[in-house]
N, C-alpha and C. Protein backbone atom coordinates (compact mmCIF):
# COMPACT_ATOMS: atom_id res chain seq x y z
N UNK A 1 17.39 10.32 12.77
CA UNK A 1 17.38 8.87 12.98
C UNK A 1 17.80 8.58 14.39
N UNK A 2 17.59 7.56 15.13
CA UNK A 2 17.64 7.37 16.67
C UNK A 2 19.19 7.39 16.80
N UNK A 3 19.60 6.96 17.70
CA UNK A 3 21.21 6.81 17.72
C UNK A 3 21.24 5.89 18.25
N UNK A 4 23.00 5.61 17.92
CA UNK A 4 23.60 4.79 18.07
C UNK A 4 23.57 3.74 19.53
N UNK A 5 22.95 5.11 20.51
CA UNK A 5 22.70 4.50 21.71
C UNK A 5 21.36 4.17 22.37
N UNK A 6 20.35 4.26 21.43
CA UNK A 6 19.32 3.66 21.36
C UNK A 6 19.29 2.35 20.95
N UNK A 7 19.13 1.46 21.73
CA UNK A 7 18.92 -0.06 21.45
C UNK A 7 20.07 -0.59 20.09
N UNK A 8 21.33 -0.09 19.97
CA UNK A 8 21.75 -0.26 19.12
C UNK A 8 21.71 0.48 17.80
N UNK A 9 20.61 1.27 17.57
CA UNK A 9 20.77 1.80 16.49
C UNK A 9 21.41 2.84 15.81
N UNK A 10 21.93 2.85 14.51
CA UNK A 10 23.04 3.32 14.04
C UNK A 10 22.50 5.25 13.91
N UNK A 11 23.58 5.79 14.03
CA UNK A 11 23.11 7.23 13.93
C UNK A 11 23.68 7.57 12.67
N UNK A 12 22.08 7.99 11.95
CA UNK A 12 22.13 8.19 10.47
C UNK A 12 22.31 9.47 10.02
N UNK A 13 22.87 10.51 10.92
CA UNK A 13 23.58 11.65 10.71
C UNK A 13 22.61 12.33 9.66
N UNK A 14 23.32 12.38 8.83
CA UNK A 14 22.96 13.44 7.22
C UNK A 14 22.54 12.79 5.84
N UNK A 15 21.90 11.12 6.65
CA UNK A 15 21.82 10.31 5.72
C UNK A 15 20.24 10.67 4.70
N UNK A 16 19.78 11.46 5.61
CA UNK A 16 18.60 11.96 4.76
C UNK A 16 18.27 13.18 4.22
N UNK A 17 19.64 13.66 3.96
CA UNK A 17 19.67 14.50 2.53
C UNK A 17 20.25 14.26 2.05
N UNK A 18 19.28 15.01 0.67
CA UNK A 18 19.31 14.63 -0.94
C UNK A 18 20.67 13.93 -1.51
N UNK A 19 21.49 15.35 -1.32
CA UNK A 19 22.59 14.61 -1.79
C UNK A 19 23.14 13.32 -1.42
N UNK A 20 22.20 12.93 0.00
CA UNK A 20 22.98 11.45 0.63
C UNK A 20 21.96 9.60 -0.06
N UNK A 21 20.80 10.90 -0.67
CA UNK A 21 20.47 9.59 -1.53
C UNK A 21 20.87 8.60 -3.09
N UNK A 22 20.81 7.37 -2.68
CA UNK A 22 20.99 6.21 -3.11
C UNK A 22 20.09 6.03 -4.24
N UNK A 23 20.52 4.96 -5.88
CA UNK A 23 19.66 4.33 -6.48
C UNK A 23 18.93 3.51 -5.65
N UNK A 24 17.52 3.16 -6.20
CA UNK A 24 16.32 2.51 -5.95
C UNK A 24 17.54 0.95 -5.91
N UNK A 25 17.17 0.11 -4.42
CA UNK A 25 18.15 -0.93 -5.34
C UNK A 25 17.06 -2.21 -5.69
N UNK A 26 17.34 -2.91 -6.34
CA UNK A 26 16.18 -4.22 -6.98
C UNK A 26 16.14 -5.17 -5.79
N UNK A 27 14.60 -5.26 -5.94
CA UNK A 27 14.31 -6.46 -4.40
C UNK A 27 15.30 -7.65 -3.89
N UNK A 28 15.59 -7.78 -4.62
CA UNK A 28 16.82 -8.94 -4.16
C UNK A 28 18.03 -8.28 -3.26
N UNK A 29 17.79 -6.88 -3.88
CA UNK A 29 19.29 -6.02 -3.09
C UNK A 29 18.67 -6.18 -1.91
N UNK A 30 17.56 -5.73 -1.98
CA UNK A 30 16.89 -5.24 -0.60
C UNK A 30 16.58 -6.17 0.39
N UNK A 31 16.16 -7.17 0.02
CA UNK A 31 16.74 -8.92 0.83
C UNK A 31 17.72 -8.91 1.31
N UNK A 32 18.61 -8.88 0.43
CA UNK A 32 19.92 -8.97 0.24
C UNK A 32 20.81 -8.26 2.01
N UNK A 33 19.91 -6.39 1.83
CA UNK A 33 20.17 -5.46 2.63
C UNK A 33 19.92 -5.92 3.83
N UNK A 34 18.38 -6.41 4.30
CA UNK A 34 18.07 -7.12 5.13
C UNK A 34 18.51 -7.77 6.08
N UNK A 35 19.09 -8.98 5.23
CA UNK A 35 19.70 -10.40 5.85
C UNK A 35 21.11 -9.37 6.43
N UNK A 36 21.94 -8.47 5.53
CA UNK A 36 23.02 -8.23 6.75
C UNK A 36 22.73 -7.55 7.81
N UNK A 37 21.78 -6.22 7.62
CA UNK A 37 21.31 -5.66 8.68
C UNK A 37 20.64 -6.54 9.90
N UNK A 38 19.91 -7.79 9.75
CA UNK A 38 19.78 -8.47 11.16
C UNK A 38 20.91 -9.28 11.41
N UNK A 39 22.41 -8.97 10.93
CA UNK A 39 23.47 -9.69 11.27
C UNK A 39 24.18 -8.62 12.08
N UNK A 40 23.29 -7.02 11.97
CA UNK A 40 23.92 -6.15 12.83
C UNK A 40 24.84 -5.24 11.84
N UNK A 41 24.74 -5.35 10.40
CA UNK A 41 25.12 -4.32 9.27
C UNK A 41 24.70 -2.68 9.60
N UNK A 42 25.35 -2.32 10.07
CA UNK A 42 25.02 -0.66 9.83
C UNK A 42 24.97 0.04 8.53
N UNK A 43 25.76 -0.24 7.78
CA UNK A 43 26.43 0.28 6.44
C UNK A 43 25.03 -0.74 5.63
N UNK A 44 24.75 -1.39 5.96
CA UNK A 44 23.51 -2.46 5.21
C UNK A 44 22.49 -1.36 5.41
N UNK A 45 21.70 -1.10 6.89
CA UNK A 45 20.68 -0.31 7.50
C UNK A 45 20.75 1.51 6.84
N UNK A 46 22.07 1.96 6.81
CA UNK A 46 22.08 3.30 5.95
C UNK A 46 22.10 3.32 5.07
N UNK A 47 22.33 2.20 3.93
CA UNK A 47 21.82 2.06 2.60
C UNK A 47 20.04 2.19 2.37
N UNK A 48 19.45 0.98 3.46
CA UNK A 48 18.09 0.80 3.33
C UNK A 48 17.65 2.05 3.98
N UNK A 49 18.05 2.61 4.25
CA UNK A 49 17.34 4.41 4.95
C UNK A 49 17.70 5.11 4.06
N UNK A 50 18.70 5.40 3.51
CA UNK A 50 18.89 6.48 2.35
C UNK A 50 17.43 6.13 1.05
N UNK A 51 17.42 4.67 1.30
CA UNK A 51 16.76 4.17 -0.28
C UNK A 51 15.14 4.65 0.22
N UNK A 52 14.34 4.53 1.22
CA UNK A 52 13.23 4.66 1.89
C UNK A 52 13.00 6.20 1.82
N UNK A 53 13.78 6.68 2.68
CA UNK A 53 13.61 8.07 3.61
C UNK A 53 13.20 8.84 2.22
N UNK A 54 13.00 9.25 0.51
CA UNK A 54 12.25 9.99 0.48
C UNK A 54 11.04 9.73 -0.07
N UNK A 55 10.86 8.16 -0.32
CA UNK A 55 9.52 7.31 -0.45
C UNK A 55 8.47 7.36 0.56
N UNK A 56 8.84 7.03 1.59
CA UNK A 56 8.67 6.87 3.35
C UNK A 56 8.13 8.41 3.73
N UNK A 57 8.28 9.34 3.58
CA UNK A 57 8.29 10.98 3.76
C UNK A 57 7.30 11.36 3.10
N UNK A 58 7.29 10.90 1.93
CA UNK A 58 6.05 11.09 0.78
C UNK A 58 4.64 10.39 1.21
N UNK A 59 5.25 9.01 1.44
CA UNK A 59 3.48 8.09 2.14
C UNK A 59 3.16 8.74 3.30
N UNK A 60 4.25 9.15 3.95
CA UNK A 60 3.62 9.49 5.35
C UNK A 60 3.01 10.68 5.66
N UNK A 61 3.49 11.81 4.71
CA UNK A 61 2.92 13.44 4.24
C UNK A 61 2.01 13.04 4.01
N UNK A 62 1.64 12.39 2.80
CA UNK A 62 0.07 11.86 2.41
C UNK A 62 -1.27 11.05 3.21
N UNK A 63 -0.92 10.38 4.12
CA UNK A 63 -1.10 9.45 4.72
C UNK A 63 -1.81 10.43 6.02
N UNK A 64 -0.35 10.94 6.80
CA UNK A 64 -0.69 11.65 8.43
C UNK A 64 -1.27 13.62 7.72
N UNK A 65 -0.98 14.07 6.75
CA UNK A 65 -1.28 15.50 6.49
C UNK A 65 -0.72 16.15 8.16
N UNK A 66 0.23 15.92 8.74
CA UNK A 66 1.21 16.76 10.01
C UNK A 66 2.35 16.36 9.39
N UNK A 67 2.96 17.34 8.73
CA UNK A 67 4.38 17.24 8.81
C UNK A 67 5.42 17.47 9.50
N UNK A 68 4.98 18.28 10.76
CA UNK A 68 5.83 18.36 11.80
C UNK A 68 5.99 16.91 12.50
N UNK A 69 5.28 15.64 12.22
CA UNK A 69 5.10 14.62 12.92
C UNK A 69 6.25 12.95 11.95
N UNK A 70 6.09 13.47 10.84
CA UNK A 70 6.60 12.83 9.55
C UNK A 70 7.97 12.07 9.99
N UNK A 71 8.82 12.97 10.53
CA UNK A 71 10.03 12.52 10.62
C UNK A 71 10.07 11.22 11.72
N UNK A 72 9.21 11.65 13.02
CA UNK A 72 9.02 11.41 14.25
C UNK A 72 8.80 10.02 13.68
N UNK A 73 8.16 9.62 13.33
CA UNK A 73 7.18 8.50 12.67
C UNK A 73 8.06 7.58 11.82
N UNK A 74 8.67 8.14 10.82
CA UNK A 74 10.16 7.46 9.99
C UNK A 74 10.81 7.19 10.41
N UNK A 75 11.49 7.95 11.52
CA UNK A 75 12.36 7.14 12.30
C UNK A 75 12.10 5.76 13.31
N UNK A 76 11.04 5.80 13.59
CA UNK A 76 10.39 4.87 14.83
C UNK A 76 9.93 3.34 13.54
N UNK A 77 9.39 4.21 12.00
CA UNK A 77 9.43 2.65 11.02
C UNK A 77 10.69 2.32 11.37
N UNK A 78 11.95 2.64 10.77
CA UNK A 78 12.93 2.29 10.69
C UNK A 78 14.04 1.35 11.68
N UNK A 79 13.34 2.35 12.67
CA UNK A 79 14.38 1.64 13.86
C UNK A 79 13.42 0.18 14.05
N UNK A 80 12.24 -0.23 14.21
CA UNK A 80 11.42 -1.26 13.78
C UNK A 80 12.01 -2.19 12.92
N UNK A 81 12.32 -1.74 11.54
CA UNK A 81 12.89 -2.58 10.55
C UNK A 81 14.51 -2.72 10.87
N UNK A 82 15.20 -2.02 12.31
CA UNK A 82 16.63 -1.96 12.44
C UNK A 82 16.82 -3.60 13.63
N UNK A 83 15.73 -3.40 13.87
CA UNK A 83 15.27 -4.38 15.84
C UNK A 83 14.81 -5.87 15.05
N UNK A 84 14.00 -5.67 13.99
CA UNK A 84 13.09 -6.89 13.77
C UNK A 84 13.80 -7.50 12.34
N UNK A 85 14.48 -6.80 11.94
CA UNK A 85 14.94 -7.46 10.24
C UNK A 85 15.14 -8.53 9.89
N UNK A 86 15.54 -9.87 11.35
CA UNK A 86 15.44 -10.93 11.56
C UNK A 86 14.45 -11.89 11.21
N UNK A 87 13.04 -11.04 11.02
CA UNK A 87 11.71 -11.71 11.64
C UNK A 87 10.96 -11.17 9.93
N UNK A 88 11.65 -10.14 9.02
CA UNK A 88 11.43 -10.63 7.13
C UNK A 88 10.76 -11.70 6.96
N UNK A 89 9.71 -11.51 6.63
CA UNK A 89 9.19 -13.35 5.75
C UNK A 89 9.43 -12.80 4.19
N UNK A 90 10.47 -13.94 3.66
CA UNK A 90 10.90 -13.53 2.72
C UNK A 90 9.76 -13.58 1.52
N UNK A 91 8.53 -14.27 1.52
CA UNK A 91 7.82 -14.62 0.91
C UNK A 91 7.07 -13.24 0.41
N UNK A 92 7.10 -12.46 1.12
CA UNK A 92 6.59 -11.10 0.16
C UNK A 92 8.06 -10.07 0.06
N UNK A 93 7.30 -9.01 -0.66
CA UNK A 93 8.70 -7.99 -0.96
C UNK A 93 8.61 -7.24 0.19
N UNK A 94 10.39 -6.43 0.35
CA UNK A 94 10.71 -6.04 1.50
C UNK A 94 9.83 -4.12 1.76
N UNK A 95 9.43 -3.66 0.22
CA UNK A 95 8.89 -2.96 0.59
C UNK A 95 7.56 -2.98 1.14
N UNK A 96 6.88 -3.91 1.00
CA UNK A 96 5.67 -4.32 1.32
C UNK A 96 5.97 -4.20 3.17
N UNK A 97 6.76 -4.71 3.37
CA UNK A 97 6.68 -5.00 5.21
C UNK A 97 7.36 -3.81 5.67
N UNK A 98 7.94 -2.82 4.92
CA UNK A 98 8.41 -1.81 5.52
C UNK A 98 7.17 -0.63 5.92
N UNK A 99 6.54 -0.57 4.62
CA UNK A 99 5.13 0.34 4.42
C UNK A 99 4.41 -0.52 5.41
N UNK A 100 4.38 -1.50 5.18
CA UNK A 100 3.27 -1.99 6.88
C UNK A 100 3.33 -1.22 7.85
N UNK A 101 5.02 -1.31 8.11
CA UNK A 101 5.29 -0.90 9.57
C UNK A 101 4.65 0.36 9.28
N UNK A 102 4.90 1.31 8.22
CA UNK A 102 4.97 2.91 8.43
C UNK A 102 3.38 3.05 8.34
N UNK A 103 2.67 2.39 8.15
CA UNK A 103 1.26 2.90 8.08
C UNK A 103 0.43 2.28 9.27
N UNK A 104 1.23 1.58 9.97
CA UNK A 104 0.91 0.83 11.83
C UNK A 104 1.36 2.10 12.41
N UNK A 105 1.86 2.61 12.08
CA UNK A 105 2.76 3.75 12.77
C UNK A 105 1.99 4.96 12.70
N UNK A 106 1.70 5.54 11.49
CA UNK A 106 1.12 6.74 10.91
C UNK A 106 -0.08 6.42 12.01
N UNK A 107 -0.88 5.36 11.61
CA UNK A 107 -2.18 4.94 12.55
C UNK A 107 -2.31 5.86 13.45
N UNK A 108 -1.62 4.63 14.70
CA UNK A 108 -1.35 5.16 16.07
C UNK A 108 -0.77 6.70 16.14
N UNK A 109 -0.50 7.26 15.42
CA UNK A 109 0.14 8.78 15.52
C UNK A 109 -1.18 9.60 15.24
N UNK A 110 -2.18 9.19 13.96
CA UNK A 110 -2.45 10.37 13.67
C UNK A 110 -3.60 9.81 14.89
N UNK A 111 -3.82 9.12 15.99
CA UNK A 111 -4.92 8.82 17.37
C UNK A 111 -4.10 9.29 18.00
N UNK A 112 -3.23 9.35 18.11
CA UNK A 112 -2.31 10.06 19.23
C UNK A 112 -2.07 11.58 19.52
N UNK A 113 -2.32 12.34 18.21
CA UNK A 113 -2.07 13.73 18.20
C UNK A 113 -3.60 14.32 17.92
N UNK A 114 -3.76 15.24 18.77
CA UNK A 114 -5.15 15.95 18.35
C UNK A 114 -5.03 17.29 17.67
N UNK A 115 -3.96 17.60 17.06
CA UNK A 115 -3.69 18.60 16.41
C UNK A 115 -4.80 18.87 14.80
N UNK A 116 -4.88 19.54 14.35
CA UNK A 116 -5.78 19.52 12.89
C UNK A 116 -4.63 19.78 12.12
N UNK A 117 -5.11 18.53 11.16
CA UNK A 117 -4.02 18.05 9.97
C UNK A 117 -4.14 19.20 9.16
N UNK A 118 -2.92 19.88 8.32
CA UNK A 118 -2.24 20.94 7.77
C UNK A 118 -2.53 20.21 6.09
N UNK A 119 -2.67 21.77 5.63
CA UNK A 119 -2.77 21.53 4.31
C UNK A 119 -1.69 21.01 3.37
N UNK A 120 -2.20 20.41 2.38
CA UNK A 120 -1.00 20.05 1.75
C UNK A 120 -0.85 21.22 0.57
N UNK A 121 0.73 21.85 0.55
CA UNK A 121 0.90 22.94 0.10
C UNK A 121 2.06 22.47 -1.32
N UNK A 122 2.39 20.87 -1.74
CA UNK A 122 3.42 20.89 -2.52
C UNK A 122 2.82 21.25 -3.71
N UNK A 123 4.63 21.70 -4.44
CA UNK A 123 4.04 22.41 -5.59
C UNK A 123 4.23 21.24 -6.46
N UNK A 124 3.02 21.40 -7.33
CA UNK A 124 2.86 20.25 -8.43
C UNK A 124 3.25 21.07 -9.88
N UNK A 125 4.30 19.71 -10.65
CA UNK A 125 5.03 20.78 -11.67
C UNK A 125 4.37 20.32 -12.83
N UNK A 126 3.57 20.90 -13.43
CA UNK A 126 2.69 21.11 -14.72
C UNK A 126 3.30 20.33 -16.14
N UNK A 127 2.73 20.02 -16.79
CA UNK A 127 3.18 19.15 -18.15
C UNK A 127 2.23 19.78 -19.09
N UNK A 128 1.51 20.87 -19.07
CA UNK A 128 0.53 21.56 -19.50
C UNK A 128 1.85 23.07 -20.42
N UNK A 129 1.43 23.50 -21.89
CA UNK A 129 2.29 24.40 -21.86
C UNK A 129 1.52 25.90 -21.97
N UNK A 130 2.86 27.03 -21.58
CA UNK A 130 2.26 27.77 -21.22
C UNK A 130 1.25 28.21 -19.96
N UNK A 131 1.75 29.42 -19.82
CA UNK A 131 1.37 29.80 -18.21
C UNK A 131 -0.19 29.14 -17.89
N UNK A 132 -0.99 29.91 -18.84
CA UNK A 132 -2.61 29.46 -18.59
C UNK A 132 -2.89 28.32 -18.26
N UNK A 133 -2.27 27.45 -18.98
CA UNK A 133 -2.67 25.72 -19.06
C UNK A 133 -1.71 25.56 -17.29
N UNK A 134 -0.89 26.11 -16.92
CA UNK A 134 0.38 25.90 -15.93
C UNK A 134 -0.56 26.01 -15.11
N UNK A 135 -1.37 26.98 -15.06
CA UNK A 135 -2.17 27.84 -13.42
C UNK A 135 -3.51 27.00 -13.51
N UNK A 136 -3.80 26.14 -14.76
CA UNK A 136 -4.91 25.94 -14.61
C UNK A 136 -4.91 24.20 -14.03
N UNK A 137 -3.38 24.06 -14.27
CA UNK A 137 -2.93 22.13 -13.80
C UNK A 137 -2.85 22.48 -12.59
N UNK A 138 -2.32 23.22 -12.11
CA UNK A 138 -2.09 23.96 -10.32
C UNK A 138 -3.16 23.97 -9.56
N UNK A 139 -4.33 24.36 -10.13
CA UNK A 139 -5.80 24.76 -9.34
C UNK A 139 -6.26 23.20 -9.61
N UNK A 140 -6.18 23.00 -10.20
CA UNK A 140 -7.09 21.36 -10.57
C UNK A 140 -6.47 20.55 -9.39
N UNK A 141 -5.03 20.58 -9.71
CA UNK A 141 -4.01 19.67 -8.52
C UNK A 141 -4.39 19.88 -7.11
N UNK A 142 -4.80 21.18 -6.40
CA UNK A 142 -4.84 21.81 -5.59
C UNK A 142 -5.71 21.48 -4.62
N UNK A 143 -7.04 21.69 -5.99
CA UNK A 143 -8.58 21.18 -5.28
C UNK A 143 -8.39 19.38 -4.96
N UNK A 144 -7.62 19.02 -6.08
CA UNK A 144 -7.87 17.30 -5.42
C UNK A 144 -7.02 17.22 -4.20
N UNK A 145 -6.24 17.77 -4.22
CA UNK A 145 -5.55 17.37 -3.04
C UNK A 145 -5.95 17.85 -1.93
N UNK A 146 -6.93 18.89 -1.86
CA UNK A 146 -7.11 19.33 -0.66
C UNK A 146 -8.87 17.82 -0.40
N UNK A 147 -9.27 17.92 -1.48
CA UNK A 147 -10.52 16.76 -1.35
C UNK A 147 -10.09 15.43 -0.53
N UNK A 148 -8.53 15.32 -1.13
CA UNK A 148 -7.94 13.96 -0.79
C UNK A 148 -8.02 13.53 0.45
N UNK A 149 -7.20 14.98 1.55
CA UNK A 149 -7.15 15.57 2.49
C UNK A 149 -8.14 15.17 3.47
N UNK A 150 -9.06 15.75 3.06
CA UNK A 150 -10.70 15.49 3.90
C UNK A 150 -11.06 14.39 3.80
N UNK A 151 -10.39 13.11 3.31
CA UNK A 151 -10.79 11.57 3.34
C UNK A 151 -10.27 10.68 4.64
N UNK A 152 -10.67 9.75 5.00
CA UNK A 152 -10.17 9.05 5.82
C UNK A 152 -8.59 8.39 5.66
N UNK A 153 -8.24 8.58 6.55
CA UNK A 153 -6.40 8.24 6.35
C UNK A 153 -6.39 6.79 5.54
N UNK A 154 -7.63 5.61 5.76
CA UNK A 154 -7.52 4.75 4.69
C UNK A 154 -7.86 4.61 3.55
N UNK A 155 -8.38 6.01 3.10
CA UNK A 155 -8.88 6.18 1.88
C UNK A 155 -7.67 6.93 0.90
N UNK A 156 -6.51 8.01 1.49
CA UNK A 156 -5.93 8.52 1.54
C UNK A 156 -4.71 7.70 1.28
N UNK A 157 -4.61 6.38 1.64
CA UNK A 157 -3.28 5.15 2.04
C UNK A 157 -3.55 4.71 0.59
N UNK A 158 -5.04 4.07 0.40
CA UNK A 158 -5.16 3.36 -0.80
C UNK A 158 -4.88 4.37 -2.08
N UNK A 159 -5.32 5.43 -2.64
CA UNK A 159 -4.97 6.00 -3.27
C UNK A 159 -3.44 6.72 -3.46
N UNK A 160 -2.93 6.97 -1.82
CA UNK A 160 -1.33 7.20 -2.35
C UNK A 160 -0.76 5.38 -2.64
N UNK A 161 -0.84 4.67 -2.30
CA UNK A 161 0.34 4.09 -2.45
C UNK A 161 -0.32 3.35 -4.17
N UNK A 162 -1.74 2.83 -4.43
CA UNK A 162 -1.97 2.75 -6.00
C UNK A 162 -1.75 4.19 -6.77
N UNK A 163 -1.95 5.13 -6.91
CA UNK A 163 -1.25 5.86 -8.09
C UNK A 163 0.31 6.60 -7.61
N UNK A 164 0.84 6.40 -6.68
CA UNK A 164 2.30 7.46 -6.30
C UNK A 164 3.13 6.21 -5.81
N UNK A 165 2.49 4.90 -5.73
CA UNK A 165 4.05 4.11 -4.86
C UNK A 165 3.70 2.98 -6.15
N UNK A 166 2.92 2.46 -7.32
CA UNK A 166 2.37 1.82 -7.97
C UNK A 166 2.10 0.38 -7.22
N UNK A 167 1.46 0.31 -6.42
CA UNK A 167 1.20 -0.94 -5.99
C UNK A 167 -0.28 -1.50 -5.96
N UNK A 168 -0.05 -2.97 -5.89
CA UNK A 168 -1.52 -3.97 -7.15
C UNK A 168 -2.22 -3.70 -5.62
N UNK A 169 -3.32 -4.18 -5.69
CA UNK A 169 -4.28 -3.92 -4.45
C UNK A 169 -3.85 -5.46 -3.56
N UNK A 170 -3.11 -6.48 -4.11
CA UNK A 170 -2.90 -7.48 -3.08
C UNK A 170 -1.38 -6.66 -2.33
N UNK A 171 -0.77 -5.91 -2.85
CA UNK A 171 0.15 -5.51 -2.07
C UNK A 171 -0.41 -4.45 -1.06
N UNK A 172 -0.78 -3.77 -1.55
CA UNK A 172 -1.77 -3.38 -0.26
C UNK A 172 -2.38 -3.57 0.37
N UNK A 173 -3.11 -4.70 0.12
CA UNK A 173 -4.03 -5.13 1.34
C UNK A 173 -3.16 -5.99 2.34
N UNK A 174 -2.32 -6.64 2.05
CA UNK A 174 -0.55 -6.71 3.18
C UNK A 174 0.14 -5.84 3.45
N UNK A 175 -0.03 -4.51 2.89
CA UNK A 175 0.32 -3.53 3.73
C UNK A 175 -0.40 -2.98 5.03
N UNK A 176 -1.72 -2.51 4.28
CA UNK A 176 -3.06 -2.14 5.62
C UNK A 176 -3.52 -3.58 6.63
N UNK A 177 -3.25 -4.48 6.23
CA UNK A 177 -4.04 -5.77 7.08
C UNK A 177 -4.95 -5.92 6.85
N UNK A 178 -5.74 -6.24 5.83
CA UNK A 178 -7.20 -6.07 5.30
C UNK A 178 -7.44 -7.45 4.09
N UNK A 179 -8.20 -7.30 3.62
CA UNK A 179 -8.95 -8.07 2.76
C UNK A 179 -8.73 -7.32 1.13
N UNK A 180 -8.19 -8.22 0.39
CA UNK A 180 -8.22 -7.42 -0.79
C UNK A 180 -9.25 -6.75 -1.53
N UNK A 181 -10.59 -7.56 -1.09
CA UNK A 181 -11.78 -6.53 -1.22
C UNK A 181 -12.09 -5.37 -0.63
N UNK A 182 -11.71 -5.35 0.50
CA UNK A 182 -11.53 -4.09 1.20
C UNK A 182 -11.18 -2.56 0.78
N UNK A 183 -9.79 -3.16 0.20
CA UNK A 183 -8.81 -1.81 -0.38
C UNK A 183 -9.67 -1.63 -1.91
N UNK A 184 -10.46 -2.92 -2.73
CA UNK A 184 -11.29 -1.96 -3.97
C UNK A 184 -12.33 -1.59 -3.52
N UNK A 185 -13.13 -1.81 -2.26
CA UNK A 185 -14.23 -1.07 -1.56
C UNK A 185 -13.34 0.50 -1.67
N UNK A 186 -12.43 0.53 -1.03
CA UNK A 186 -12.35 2.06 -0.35
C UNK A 186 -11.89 2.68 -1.96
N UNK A 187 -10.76 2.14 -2.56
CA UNK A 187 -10.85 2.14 -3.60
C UNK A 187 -11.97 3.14 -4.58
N UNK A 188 -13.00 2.10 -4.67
CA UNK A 188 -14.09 2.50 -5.74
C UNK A 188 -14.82 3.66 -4.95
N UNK A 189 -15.11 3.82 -3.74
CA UNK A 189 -15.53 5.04 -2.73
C UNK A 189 -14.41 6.21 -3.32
N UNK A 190 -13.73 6.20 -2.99
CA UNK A 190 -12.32 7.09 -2.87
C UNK A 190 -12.64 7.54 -4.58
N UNK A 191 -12.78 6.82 -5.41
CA UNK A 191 -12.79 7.51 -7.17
C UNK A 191 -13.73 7.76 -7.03
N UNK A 192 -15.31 7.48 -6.63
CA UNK A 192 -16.14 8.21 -6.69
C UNK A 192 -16.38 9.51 -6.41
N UNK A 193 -16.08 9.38 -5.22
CA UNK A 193 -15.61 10.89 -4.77
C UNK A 193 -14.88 12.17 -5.18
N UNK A 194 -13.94 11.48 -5.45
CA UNK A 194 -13.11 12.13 -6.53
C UNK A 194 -13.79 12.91 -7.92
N UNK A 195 -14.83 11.30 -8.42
CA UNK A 195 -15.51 12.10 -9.69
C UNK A 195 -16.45 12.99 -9.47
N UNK A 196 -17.33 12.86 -8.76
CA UNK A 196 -18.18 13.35 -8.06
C UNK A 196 -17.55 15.06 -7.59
N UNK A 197 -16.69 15.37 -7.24
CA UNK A 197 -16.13 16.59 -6.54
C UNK A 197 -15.74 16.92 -7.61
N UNK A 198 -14.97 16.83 -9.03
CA UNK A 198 -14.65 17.39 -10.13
C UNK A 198 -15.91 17.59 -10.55
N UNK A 199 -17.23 17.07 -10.74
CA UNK A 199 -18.04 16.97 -11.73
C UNK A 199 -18.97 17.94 -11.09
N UNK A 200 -18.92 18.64 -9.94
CA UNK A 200 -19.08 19.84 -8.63
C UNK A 200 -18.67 20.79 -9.18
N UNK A 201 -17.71 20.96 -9.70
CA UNK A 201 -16.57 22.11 -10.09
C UNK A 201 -15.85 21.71 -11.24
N UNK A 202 -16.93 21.39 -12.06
CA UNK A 202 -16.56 21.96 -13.66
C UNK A 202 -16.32 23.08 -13.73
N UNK A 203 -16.72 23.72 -13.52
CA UNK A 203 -16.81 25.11 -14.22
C UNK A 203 -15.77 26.15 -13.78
N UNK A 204 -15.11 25.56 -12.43
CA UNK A 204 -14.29 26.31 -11.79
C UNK A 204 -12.50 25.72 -12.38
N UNK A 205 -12.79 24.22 -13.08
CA UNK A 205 -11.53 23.61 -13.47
C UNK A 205 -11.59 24.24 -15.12
């Protein structure tokens, strides 16, 4: 996290491990968090970073596929939401304007780096029993995610944040800046594809 002697901002030490995370707190907390942090709350701002940082890590893995870049990127949302917390329109939720920032951000990063985006290697934990059914949720998981991968970072946004962050397509389309038709355009593209690439490799799932 930036420090303390960056424009004010608080140095969040060891605030982003595990053990240093926080319950989810209810939108009102998070208002709540807000309003002191643009009064200059530190102890407000390391609450709202503990609560983010492993939500925030997850969209942005999904989102940029460079994880060497992930952190770089979280910190620069954050300190954003540390500078501007003032400027909240309370009229939507606070996660909504935080994910803005981080996917304005991801943007400009993944135009900024010409590196080739890295596979995604997490391990997905099976609800299938027994090994066979285990290795066979693993390979299924594997191939979509690598399909996911090969999509456009806004095809990639709409699908992580509707099935992994649960959000309605008007919250997303205030997240990306778009048209709510937009996000079920990419949307209905993005499942097609999807069905389409399983229905490729039946035989291999």
């Amino acid at each position: 996290m930036p420090s303390g002697s960056e424009a004010g901002a608080p140095d969040k030490g060891d605030a982003k491990s595990p053990a240093a995370t926080t319950r989810k707190p209810a939108p009102a907390d998070e208002a709540a968090l807000l309003r002191h942090i643009a009064a200059g709350d530190r102890q407000a701002f390391e609450a709202l970073y503990r609560c983010y940082f492993p939500r925030l890590t997850r969209f942005l893995e999904r989102v940029m596929r460079r994880p060497h870049t992930v952190e770089e990127v979280l910190n620069d949302t954050m300190l954003v939401v540390w500078r501007k917390a003032d400027t909240f329109n309370a009229q939507s939720k606070v996660s909504t304007w935080i994910f803005s920032i981080a996917y304005r951000k991801a943007l400009k990063a993944i135009k900024r780096f010409d590196d080739p985006m890295e596979p995604d290697e997490e391990r997905v934990e099976s609800t299938q029993p027994g090994p066979e059914g285990e290795l066979m949720h693993r390979q299924r998981s594997a191939l979509l995610q690598q399909q996911i991968a090969r999509m456009s970072a806004e095809h990639r946004t709409v699908i992580e944040l509707t099935y992994y962050h649960g959000c309605a397509y008007k919250e997303i389309a205030q997240i990306m800046g778009c048209p709510v038709d937009t996000v079920k355009t990419r949307m209905f593209h993005a499942r097609r594809r999807l069905r389409q690439f399983l229905s490729d490799r039946r035989q291999e799932l």
